[in-house]
Protein backbone atom coordinates (compact mmCIF):
# COMPACT_ATOMS: atom_id res chain seq x y z
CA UNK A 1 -31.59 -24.54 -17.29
CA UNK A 2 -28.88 -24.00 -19.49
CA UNK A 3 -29.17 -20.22 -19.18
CA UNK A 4 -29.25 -20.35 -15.36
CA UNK A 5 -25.59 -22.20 -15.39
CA UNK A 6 -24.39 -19.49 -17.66
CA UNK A 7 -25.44 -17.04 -15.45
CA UNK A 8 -24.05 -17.98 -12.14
CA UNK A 9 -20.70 -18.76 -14.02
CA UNK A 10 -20.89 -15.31 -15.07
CA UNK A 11 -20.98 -14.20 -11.47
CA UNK A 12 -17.99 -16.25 -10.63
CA UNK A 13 -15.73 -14.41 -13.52
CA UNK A 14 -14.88 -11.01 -12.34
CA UNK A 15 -12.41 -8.32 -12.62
CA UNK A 16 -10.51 -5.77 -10.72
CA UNK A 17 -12.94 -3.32 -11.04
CA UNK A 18 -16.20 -5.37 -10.08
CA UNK A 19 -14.29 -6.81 -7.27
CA UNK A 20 -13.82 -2.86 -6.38
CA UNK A 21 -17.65 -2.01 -7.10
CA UNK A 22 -18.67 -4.98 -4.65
CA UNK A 23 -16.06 -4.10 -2.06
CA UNK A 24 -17.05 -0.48 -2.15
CA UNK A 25 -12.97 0.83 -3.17
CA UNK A 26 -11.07 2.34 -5.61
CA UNK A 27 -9.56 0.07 -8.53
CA UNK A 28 -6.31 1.46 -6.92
CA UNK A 29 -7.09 0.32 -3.80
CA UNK A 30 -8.79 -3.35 -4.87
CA UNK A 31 -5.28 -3.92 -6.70
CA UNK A 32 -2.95 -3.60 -3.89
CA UNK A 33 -5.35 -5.68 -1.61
CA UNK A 34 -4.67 -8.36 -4.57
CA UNK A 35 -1.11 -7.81 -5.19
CA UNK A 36 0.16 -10.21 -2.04
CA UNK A 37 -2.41 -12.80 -3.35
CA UNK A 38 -0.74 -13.01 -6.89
CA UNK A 39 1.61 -16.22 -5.76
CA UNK A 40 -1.89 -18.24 -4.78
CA UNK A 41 -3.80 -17.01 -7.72
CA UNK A 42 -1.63 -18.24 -10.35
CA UNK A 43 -1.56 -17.32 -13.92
CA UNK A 44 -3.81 -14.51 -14.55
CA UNK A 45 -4.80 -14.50 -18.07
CA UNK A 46 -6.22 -11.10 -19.79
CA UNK A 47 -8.20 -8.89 -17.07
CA UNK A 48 -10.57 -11.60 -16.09
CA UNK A 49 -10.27 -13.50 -12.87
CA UNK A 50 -11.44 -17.30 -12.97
CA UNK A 51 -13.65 -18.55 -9.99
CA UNK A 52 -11.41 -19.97 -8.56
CA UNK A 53 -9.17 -16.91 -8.24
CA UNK A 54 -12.09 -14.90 -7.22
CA UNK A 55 -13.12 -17.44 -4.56
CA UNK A 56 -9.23 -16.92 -3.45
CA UNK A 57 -9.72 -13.27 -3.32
CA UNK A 58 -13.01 -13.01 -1.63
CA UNK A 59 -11.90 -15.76 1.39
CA UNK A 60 -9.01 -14.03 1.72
CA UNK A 61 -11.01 -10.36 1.89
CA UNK A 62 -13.92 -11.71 3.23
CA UNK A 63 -17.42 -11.14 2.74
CA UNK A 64 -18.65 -7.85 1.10
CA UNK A 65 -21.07 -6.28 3.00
């Protein structure tokens, strides 16, 4: 059970680039769609976005197809 939890928090922690694989752009591209989001996100510590950013990111992109 405990592996399962790690799992789909792993899923929820993502970074510029797997937000680009899973939106199907460049890392170029993935960052500028993020830069007018930066005021909601909040502090952004090392590369990693927390869910919470990446639920941000993704309602404000919308679903990837």
């Amino acid at each position: 059970m405990d592996s399962n939890k790690k799992k789909k928090k792993k899923k929820n922690v993502s970074n510029v680039s797997q937000l680009a694989n899973l939106y199907q752009v460049s890392r170029p591209t993935m960052r500028k769609w993020i830069q007018p989001l930066l005021g909601q996100l909040g502090e952004i510590t090392g590369r990693l976005f927390n869910s919470r950013q990446t639920r941000i990111i993704i309602g404000h992109l919308g679903d990837p197809e």
